[in-house]
N, C-alpha and C. Protein backbone atom coordinates (compact mmCIF):
# COMPACT_ATOMS: atom_id res chain seq x y z
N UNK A 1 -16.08 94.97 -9.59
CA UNK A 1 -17.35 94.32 -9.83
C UNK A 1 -18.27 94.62 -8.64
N UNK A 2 -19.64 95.02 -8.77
CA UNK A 2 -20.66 95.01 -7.93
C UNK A 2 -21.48 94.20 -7.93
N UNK A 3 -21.79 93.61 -6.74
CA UNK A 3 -22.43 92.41 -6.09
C UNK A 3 -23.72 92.72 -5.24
N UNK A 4 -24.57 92.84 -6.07
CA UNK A 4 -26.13 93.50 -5.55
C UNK A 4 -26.72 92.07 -4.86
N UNK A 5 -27.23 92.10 -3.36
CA UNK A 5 -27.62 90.98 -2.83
C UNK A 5 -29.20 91.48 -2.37
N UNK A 6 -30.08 90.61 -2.56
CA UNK A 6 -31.30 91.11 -2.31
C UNK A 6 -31.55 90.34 -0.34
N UNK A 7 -31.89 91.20 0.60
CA UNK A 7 -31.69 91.07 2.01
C UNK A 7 -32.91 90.06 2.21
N UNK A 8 -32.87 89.18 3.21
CA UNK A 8 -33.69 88.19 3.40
C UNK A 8 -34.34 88.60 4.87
N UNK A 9 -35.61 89.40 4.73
CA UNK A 9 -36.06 89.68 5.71
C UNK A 9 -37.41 89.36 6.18
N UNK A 10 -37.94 89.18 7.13
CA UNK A 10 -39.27 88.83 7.35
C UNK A 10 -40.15 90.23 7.57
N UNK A 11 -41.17 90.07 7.41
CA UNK A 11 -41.99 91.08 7.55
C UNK A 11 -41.82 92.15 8.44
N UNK A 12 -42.14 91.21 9.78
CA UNK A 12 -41.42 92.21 10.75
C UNK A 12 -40.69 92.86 11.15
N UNK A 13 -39.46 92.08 10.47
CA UNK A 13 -38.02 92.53 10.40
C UNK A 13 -37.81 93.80 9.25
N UNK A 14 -37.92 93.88 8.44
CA UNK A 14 -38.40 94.74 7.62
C UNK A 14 -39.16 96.39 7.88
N UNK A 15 -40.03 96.09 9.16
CA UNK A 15 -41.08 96.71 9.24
C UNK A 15 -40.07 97.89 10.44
N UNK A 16 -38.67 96.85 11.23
CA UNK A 16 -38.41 97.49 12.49
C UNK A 16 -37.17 98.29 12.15
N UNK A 17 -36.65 97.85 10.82
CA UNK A 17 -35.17 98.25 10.00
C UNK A 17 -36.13 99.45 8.98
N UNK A 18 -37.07 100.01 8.80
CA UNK A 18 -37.57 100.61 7.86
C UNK A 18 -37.89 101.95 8.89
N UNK A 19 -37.99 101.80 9.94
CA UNK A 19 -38.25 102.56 11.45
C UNK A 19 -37.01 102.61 11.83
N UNK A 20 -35.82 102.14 11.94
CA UNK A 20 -34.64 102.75 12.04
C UNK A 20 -33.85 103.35 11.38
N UNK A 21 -34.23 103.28 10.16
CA UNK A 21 -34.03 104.23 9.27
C UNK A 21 -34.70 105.38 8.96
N UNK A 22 -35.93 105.64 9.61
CA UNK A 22 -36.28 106.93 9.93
C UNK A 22 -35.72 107.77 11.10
N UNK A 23 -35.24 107.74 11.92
CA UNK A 23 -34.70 108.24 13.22
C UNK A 23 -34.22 109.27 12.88
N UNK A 24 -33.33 109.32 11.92
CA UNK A 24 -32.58 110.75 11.78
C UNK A 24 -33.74 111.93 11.10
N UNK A 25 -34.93 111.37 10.32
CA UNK A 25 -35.41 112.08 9.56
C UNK A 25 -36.84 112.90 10.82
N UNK A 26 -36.89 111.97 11.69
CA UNK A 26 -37.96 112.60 12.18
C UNK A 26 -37.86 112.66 13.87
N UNK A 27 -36.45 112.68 14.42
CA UNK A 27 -35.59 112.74 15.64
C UNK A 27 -36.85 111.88 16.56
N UNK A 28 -36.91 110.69 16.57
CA UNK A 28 -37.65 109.89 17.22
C UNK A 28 -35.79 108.69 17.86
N UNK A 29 -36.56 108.14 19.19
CA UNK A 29 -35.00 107.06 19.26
C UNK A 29 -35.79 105.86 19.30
N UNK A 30 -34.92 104.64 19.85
CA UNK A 30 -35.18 103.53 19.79
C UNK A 30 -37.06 103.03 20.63
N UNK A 31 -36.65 104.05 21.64
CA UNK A 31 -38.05 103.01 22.67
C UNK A 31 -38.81 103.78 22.48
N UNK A 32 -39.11 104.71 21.33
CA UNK A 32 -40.34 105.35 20.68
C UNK A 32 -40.78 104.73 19.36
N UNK A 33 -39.95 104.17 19.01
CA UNK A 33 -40.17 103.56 17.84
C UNK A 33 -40.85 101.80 18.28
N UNK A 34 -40.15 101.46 19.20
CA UNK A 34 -40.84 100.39 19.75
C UNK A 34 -42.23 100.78 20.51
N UNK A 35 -42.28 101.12 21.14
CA UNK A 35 -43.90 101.90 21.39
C UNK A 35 -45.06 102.08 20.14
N UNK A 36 -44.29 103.02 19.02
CA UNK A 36 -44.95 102.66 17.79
C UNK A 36 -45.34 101.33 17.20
N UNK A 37 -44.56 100.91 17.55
CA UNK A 37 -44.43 99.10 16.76
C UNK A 37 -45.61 98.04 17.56
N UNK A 38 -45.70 98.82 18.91
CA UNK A 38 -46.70 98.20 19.35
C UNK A 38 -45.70 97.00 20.36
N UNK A 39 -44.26 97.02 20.42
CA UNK A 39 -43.31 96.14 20.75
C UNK A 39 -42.55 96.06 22.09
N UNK A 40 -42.09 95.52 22.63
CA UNK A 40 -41.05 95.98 23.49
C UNK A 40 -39.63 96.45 23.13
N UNK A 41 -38.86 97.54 23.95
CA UNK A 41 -37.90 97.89 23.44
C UNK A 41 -36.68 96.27 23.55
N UNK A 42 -36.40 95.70 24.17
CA UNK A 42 -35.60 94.61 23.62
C UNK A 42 -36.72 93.69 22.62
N UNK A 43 -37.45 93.42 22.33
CA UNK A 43 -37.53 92.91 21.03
C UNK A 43 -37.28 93.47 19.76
N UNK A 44 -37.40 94.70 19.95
CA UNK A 44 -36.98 95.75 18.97
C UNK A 44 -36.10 95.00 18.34
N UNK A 45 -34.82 95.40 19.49
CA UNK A 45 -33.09 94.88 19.64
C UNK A 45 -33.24 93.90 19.14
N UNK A 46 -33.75 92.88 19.44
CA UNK A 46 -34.17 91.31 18.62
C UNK A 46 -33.98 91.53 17.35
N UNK A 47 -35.00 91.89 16.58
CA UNK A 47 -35.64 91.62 15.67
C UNK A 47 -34.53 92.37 14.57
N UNK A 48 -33.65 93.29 15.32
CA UNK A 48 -32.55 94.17 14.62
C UNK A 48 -31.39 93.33 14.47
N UNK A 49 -31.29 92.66 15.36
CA UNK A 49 -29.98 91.71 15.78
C UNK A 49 -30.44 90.66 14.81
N UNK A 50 -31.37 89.52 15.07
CA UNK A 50 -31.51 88.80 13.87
C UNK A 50 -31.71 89.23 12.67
N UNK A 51 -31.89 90.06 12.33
CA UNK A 51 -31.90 90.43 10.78
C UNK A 51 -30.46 90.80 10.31
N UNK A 52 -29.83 91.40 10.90
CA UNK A 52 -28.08 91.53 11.05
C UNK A 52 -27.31 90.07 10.94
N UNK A 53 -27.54 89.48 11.47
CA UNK A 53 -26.93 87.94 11.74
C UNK A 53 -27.67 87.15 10.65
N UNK A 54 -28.47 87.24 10.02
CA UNK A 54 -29.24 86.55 8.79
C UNK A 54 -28.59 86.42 7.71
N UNK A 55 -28.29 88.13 7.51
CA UNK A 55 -28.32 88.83 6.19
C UNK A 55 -26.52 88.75 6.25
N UNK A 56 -25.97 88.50 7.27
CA UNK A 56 -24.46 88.34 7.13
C UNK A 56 -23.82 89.41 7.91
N UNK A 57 -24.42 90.42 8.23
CA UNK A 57 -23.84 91.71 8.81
C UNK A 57 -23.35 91.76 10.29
N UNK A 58 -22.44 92.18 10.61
CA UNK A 58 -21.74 92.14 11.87
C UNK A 58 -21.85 93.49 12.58
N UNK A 59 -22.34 94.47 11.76
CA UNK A 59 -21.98 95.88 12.12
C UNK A 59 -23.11 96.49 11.77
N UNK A 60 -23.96 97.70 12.43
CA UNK A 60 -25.21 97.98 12.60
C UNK A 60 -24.45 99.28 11.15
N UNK A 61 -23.52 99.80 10.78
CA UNK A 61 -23.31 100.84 10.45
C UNK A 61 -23.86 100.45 8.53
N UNK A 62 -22.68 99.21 8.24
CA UNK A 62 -23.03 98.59 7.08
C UNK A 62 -24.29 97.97 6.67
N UNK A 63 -24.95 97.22 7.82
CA UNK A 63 -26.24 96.76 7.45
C UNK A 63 -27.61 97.92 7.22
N UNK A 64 -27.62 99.20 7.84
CA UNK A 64 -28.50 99.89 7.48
C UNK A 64 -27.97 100.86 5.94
N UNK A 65 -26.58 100.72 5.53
CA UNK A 65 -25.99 101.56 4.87
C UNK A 65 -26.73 101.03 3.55
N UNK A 66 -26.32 99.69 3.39
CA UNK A 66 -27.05 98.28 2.19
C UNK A 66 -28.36 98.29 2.14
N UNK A 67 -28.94 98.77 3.41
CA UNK A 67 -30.29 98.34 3.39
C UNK A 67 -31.13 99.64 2.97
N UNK A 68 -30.35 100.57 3.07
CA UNK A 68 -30.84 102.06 2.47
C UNK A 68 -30.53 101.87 0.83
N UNK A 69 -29.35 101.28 0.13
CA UNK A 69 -28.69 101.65 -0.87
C UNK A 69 -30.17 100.81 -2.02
N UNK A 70 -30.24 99.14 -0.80
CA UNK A 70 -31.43 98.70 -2.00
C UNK A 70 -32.62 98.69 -2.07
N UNK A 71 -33.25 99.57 -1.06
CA UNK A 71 -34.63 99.94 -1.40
C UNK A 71 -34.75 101.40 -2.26
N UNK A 72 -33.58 101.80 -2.42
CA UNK A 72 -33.39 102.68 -3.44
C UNK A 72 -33.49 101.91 -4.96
């Protein structure tokens, strides 16, 4: 059985997990993407970490894996 969960994210949060999921596509890393964001690089980390701990996820590998699978 598959168990489709829709992720509970805030805007921002959303905005910083949608930017880490570009990294591979456009070889940018973390404290360029925070620069983009207009952010600091540990809030970045923040805003990655609480959305991980929200949504149930313990592991950065699974939470972007889910989070790719349902904006598909």
């Amino acid at each position: 059985m598959y168990f489709l969960s829709v992720m509970r994210l805030t805007v921002r949060e959303r905005e910083v997990i949608e930017a880490f999921a570009t990294i591979g596509k456009e070889d940018i890393n973390g404290k360029q993407i925070a620069c983009r964001l207009g952010i600091c690089y540990r809030v970045l980390l923040r805003h990655k970490h609480n959305a991980m701990i929200k949504n149930g996820y313990y592991s950065w590998e699974g939470f972007i894996s889910d989070f790719a699978r349902d904006e598909m």
